[in-house]
Protein backbone atom coordinates (compact mmCIF):
# COMPACT_ATOMS: atom_id res chain seq x y z
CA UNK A 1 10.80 -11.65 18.05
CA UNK A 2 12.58 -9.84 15.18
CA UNK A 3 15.31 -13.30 15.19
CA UNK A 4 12.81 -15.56 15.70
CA UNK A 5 10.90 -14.89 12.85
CA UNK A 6 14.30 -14.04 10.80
CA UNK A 7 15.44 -17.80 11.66
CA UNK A 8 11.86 -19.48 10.96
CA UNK A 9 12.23 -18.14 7.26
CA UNK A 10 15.62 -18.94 6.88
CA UNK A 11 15.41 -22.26 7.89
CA UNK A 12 11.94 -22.81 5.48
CA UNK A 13 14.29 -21.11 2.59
CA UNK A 14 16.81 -23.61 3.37
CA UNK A 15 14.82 -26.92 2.85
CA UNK A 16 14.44 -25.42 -0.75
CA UNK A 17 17.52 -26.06 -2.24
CA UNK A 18 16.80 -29.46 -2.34
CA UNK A 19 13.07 -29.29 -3.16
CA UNK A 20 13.73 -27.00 -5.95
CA UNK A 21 15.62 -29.19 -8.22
CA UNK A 22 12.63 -31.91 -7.87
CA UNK A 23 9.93 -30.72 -9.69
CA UNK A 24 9.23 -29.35 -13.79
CA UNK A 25 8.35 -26.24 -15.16
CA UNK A 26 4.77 -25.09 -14.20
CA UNK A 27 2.52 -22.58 -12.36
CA UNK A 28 2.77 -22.51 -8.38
CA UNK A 29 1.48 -22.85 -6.29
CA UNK A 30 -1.76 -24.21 -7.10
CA UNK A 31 -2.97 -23.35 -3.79
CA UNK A 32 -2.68 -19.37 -4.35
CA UNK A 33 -5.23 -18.83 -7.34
CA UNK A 34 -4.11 -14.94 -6.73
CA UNK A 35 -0.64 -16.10 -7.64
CA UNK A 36 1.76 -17.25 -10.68
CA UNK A 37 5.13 -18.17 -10.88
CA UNK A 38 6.97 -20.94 -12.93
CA UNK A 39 8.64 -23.52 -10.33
CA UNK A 40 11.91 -23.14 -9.19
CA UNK A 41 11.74 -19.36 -10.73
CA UNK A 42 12.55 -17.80 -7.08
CA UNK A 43 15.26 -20.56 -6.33
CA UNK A 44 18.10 -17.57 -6.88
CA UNK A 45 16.26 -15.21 -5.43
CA UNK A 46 15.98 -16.87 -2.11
CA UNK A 47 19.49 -18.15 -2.19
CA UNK A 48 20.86 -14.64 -2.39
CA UNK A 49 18.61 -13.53 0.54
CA UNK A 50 20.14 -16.48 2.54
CA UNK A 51 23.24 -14.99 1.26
CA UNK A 52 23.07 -11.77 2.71
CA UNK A 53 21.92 -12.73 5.79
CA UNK A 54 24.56 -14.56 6.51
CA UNK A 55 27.96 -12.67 4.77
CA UNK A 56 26.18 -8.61 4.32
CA UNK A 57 25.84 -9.10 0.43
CA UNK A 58 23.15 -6.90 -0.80
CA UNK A 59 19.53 -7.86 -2.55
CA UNK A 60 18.01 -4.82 -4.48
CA UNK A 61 14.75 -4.74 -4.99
CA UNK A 62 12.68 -2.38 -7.00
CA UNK A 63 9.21 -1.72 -6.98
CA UNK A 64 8.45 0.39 -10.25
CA UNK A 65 4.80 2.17 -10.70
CA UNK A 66 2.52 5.36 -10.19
CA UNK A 67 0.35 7.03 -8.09
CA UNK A 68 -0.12 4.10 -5.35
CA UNK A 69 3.96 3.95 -5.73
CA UNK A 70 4.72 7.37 -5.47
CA UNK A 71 3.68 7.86 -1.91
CA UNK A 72 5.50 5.05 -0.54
CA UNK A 73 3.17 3.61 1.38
CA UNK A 74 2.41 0.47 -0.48
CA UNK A 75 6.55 -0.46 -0.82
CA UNK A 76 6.81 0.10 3.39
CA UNK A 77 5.58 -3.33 4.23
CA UNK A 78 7.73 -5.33 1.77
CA UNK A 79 10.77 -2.95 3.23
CA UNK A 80 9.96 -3.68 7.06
CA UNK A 81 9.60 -7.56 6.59
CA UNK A 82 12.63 -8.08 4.32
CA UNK A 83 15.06 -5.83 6.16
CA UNK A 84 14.14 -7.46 9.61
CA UNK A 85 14.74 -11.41 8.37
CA UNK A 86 17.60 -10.55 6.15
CA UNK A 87 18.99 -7.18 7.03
CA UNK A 88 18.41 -3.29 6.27
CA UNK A 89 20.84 -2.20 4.08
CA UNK A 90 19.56 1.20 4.12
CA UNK A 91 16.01 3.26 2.98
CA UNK A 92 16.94 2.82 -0.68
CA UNK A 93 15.66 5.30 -3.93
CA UNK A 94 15.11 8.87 -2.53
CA UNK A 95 12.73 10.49 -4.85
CA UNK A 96 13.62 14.41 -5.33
CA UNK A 97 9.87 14.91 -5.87
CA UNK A 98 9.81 17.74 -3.63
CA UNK A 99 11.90 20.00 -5.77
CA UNK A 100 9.20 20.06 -8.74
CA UNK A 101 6.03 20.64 -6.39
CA UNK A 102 5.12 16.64 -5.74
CA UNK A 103 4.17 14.21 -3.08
CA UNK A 104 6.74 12.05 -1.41
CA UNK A 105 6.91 9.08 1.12
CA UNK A 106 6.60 10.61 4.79
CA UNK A 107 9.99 8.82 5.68
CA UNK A 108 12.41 10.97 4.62
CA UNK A 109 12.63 14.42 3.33
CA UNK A 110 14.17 16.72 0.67
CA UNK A 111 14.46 20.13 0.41
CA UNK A 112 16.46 22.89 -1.41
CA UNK A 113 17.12 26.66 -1.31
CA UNK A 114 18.72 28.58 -3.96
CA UNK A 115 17.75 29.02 -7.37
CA UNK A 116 14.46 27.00 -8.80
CA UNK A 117 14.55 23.49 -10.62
CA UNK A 118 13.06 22.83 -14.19
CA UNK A 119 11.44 19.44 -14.75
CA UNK A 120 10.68 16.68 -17.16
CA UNK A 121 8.37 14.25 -16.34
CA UNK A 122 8.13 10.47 -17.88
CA UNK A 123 4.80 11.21 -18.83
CA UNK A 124 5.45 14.33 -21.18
CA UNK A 125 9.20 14.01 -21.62
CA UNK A 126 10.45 17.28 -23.43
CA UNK A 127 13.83 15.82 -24.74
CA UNK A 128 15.54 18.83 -23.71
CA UNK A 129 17.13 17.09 -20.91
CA UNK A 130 17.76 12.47 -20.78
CA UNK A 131 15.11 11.16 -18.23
CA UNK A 132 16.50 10.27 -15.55
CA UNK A 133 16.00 6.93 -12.93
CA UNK A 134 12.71 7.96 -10.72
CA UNK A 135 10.93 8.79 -14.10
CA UNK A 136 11.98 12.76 -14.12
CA UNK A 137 14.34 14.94 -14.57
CA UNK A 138 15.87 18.32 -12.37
CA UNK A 139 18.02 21.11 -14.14
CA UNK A 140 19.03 24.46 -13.02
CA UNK A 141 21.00 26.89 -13.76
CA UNK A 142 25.08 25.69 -13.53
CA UNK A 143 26.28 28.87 -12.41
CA UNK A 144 23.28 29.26 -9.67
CA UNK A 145 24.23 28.31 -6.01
CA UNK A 146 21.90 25.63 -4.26
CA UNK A 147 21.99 23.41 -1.45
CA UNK A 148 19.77 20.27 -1.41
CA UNK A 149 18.70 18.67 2.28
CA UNK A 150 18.34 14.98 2.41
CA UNK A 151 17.00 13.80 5.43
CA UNK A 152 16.17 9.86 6.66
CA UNK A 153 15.40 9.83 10.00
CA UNK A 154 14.00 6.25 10.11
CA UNK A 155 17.35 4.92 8.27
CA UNK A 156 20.79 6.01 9.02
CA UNK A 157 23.06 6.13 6.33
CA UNK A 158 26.93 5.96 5.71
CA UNK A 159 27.02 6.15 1.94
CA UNK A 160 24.64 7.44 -0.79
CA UNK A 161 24.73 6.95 -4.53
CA UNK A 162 24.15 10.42 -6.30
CA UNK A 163 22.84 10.46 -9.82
CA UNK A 164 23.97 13.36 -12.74
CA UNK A 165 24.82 13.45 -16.15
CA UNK A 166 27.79 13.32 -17.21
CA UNK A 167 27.99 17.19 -17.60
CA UNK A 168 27.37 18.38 -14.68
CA UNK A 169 29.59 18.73 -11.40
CA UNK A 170 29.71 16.37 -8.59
CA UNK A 171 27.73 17.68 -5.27
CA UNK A 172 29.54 18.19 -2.14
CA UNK A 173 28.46 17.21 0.83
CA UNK A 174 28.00 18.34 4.32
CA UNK A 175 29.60 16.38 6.93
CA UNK A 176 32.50 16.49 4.68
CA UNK A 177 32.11 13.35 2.90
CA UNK A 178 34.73 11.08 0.61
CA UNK A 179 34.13 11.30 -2.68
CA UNK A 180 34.04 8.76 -5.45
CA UNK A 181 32.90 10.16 -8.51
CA UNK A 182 31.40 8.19 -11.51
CA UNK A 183 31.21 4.86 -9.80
CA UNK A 184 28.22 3.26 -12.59
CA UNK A 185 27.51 4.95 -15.90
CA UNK A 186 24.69 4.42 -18.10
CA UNK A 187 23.82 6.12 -20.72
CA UNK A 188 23.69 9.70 -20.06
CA UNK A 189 24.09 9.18 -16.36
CA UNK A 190 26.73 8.30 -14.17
CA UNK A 191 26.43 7.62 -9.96
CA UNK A 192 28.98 9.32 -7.47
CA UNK A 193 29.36 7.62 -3.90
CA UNK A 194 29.73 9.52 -1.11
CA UNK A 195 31.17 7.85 2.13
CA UNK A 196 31.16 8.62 6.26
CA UNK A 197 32.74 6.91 8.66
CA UNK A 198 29.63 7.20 10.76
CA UNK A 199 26.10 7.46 10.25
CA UNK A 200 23.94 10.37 9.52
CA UNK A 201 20.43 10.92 9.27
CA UNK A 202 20.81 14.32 7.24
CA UNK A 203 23.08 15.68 5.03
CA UNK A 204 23.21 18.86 3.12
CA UNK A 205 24.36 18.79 -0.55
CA UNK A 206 25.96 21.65 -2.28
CA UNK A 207 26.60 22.87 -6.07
CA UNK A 208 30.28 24.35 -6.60
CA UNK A 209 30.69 28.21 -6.20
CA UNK A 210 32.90 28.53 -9.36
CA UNK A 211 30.87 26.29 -12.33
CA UNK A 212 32.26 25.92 -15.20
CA UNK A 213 30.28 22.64 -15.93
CA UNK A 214 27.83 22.57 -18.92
CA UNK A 215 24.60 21.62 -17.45
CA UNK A 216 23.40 21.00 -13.67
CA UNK A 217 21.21 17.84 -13.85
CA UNK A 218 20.41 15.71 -11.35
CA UNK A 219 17.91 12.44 -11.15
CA UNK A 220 18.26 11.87 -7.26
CA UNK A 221 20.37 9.43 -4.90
CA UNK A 222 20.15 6.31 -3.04
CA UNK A 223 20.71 6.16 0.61
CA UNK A 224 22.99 2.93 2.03
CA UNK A 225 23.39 2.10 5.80
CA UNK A 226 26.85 0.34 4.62
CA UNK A 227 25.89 -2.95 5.95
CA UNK A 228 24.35 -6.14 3.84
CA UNK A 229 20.93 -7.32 3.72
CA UNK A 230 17.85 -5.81 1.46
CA UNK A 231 17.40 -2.61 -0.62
CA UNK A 232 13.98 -2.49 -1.45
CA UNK A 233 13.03 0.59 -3.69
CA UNK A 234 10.35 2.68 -4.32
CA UNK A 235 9.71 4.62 -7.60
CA UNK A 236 6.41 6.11 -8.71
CA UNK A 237 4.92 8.89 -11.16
CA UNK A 238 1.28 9.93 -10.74
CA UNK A 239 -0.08 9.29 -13.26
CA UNK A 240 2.31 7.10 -14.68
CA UNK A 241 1.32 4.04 -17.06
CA UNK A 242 2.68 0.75 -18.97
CA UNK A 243 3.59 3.05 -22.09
CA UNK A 244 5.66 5.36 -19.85
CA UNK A 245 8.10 3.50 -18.97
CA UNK A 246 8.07 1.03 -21.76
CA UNK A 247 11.45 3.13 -23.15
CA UNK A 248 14.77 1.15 -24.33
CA UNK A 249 16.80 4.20 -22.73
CA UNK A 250 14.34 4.32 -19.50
CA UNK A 251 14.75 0.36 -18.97
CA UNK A 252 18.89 1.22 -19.17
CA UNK A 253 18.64 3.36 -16.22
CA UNK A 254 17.16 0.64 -14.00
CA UNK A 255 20.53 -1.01 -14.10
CA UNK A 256 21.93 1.49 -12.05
CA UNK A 257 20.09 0.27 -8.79
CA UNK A 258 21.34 -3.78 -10.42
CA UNK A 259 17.75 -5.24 -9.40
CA UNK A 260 17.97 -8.67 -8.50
CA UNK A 261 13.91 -8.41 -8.56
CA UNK A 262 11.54 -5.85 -10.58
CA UNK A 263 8.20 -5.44 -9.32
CA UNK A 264 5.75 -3.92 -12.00
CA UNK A 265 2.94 -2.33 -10.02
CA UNK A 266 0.71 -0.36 -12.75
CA UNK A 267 -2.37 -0.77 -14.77
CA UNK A 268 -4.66 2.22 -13.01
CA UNK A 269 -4.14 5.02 -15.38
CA UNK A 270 -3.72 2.59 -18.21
CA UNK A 271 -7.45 1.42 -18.51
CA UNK A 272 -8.89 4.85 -16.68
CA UNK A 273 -10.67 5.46 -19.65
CA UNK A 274 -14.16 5.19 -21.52
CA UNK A 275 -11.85 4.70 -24.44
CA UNK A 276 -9.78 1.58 -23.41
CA UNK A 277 -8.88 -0.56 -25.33
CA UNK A 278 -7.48 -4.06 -24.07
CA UNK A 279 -4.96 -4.31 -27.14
CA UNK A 280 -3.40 -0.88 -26.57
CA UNK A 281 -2.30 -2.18 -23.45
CA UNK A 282 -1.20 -5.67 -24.25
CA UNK A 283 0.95 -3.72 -26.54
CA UNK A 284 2.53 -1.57 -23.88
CA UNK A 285 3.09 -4.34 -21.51
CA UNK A 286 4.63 -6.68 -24.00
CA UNK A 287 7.20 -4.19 -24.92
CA UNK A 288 8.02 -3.34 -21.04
CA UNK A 289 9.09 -6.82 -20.78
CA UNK A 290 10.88 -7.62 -23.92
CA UNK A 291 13.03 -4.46 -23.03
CA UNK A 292 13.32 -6.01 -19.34
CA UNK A 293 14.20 -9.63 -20.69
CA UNK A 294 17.04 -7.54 -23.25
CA UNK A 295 18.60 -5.29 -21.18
CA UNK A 296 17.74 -6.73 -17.55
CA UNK A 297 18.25 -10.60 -18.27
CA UNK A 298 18.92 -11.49 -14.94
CA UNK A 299 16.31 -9.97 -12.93
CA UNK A 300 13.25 -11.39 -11.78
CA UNK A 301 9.89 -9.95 -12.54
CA UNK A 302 6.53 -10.06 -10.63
CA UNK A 303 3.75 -8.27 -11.82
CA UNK A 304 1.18 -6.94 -9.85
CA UNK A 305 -2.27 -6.46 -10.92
CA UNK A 306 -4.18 -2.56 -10.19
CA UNK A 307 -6.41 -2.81 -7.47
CA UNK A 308 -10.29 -1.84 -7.63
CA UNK A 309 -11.30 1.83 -8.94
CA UNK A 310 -14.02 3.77 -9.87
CA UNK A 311 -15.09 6.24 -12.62
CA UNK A 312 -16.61 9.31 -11.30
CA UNK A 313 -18.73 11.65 -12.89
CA UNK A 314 -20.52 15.14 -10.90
CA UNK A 315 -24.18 16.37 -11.61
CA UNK A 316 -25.73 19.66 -10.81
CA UNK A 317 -28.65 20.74 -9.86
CA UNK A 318 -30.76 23.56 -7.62
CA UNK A 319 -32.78 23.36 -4.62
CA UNK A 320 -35.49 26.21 -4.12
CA UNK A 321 -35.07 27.56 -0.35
CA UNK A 322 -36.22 30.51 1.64
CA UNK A 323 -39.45 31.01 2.89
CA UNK A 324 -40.56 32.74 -0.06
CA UNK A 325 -38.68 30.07 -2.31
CA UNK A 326 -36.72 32.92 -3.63
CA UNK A 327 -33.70 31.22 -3.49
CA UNK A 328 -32.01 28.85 -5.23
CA UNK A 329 -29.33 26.82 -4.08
CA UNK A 330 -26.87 24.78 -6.20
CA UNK A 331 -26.81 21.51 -5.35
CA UNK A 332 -23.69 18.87 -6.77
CA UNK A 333 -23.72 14.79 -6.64
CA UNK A 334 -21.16 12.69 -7.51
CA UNK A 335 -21.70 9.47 -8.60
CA UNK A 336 -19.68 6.46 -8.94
CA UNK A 337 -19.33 3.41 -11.40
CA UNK A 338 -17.51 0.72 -11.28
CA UNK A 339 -13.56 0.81 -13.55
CA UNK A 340 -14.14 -2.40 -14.85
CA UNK A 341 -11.42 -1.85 -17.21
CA UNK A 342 -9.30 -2.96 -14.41
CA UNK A 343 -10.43 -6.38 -14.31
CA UNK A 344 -9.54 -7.07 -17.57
CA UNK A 345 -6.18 -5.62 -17.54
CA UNK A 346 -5.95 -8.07 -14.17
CA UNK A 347 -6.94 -10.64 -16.15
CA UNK A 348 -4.64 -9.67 -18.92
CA UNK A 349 -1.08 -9.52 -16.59
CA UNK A 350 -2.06 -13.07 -15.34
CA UNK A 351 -2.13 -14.09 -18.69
CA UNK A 352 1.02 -12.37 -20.28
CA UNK A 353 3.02 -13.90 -16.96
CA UNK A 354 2.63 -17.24 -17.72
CA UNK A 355 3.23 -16.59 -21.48
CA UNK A 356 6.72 -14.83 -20.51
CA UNK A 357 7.47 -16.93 -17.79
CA UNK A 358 7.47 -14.73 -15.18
CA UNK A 359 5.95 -14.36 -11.71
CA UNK A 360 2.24 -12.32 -11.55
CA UNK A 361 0.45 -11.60 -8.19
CA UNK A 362 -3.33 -10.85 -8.71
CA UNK A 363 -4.19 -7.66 -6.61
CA UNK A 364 -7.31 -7.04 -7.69
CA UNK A 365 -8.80 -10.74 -6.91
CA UNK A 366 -6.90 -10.38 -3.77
CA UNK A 367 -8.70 -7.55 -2.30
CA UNK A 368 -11.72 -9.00 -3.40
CA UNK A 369 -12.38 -7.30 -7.06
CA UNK A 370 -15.73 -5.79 -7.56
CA UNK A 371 -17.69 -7.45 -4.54
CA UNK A 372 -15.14 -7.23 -2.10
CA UNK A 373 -14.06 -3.24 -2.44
CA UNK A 374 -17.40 -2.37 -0.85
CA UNK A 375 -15.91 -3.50 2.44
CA UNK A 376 -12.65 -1.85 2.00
CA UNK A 377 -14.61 1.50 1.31
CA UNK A 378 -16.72 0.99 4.53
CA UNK A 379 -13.25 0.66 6.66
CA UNK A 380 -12.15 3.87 5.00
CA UNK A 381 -9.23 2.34 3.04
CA UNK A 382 -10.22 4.49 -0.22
CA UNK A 383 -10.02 7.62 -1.09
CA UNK A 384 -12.93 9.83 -1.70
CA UNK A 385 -12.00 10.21 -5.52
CA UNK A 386 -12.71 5.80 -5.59
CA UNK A 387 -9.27 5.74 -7.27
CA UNK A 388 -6.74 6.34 -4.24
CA UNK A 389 -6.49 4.78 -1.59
CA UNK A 390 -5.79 5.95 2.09
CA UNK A 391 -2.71 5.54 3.96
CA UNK A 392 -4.17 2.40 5.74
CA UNK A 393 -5.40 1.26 2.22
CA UNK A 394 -2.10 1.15 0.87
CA UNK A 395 -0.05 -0.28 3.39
CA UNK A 396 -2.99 -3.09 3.40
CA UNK A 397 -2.07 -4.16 -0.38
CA UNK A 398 1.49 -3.69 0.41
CA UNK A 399 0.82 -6.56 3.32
CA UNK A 400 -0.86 -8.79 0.97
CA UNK A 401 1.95 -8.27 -1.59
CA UNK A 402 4.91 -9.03 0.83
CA UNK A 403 2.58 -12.10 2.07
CA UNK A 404 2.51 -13.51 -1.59
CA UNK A 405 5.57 -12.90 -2.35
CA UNK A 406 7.56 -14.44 0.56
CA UNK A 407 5.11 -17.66 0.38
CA UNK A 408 6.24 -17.76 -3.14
CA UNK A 409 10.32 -17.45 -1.80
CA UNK A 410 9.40 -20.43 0.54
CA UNK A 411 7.81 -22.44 -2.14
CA UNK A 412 10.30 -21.56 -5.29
């Protein structure tokens, strides 16, 4: 089944060479109101997934955002579908959210003994330390002695990509691993590679006894099966928003992972507010993508809108009880209104995609906006908070993403 359906997409990929070329500039389709994109602008895209189907090239992917990012479970679908028609070329970013206290996706697993980390977050960046890839940075001590677990049962691996400054030592590894060190460099960072001759599923990695380095910081690694095919990433902050990320030497570190597509997935936390004002965020976005169309000129970006929230406020009051009505029992209610901040902001990425010529798939419309969230509440696809949704919920909107997004590969 998993060939079938690999050979019925590469087949409708291959009629589009030749369609491509046929028609002008212009929104497409016009049968997917939930969708933009100019014509022709996933032509490359879909060639170099043909590509690495058929030689083991890679396609990197990245899907960039917060809270409904961070857990991983929106990215899954998109992961599953692209790595079984053009071929898994491992699980990707590994977020070291663990090591500050944070969530992570359930399909893999870090862990660490030894001496504590210090963080920096994207969202309240101290400056002490450069921000790193997943939007955060770890420091320690660079005498201390630590080991950090990295475990992908779902996705073998025979190489990972480790990211540290500059300054600090390379990691060893555990199986004994060979070591390139400072394959990529940007900025502050550079990315060693460590290689087995077979897979593994977990590693241990290890700080040198004897440290003579200057600092020991580390941004996290990237897990390879060492065949071709599709790396699609996942990186999320909670909390995270437009202005975040919208950073010249943030942007930079993206090139590490070489993106052949960016997926923007924000907009929650940037019009969760009383306060919000449509401008502030026009602002923010048009700044993430002139950095992206500077520094990442070759990489294809789709927007996705936020899907439906709520604003949430609790009352109190007391109930007299008892017999005697002695008692009095506090009582609280939460109530719910509608975030309808996020339809403008939906309204607003559709908008700025077709201004900057780049692909925008409407979330919120998709899932039905305002009327239809009522039925995804009854199914118990949200969260109690009306903000989050549950794992279900997520890996629902991932579905209609990868759905939109390969229709738009077979119609460039």
């Amino acid at each position: 089944m998993r060939s079938s359906k690999r050979a019925a997409l590469l087949l409708t990929l291959g009629v589009l060479g030749i369609a491509g070329s046929l028609f002008a500039a212009g929104p497409v389709p016009k049968s997917e109101p939930n969708f933009y994109a100019p014509t022709g602008y996933f032509a490359s895209l879909a060639q170099e997934l043909r590509v690495a189907a058929k030689n083991g090239s890679t396609v990197s992917i990245v899907q960039l955002g917060d809270s409904h990012i961070q857990a991983g479970h929106t990215t899954a679908p998109l992961r599953a579908s692209l790595q079984a028609s053009f071929g898994d070329a491992g699980r990707g970013w590994i977020g070291w959210y663990a090591l500050y206290g944070s969530n992570s996706p359930r399909d893999y697993r870090v862990t660490s003994s030894g001496f504590g980390w210090q963080r920096e977050l994207i969202l309240k960046p101290e400056g002490t330390r450069p921000m790193g890839l997943g939007g955060y940075v770890l420091s320690t001590r660079p005498s201390s002695r630590f080991t950090i677990g990295v475990t992908s049962s779902d996705h073998p691996f025979r190489q990972m990509h480790l990211v540290r400054t500059a300054s600090s030592l390379p990691l060893t590894a555990f199986p004994l691993a060979e070591l390139r060190t400072g394959r990529f460099s940007t900025g502050a960072y550079v990315v060693d590679t460590l290689s087995w001759r077979s897979p593994y599923t977990s590693v241990t990695l290890t700080g040198a006894e004897e440290n003579d380095a200057d600092e020991a910081v580390y941004a996290g690694c990237v897990l390879l099966s060492g065949k071709g095919g599709v790396l699609v990433h996942d990186i999320g902050i909670n909390g995270a928003a437009y202005r975040h990320y919208a950073l010249a030497d943030y942007v930079e570190q993206l090139s590490l992972l070489e993106p052949q597509l960016l997926i923007l997935s924000m907009g929650t936390n940037d019009c969760y507010s009383t306060h919000f004002q449509i401008a502030d965020f026009t602002d923010s976005l048009e700044q993430m993508l002139m950095l992206l169309k500077e520094i990442l000129p070759k990489t294809k970006i789709l927007l996705t809108t936020p899907p439906p929230s709520f604003f949430r406020q609790a009352s109190t009051h007391y109930v007299v009880t008892g017999r005697r009505r002695k008692h009095r029992k506090k009582v609280t209610t939460m109530t719910y209104r509608f975030n309808e901040n996020a339809a403008r902001v939906s309204e607003e990425i559709m908008h700025r995609a077709e201004l900057h010529g780049v692909a925008a798939f409407d979330l919120f419309s998709a899932m039905g906006g305002q009327s239809g969230i009522n039925s995804w509440i009854a199914d118990g696809l949200m969260a109690g908070d009306r903000v989050h949704y549950s794992r279900d919920g997520y890996e629902r909107q991932g579905r209609l993403i990868t759905s939109a997004l390969e229709r738009a590969l077979t119609l460039r």
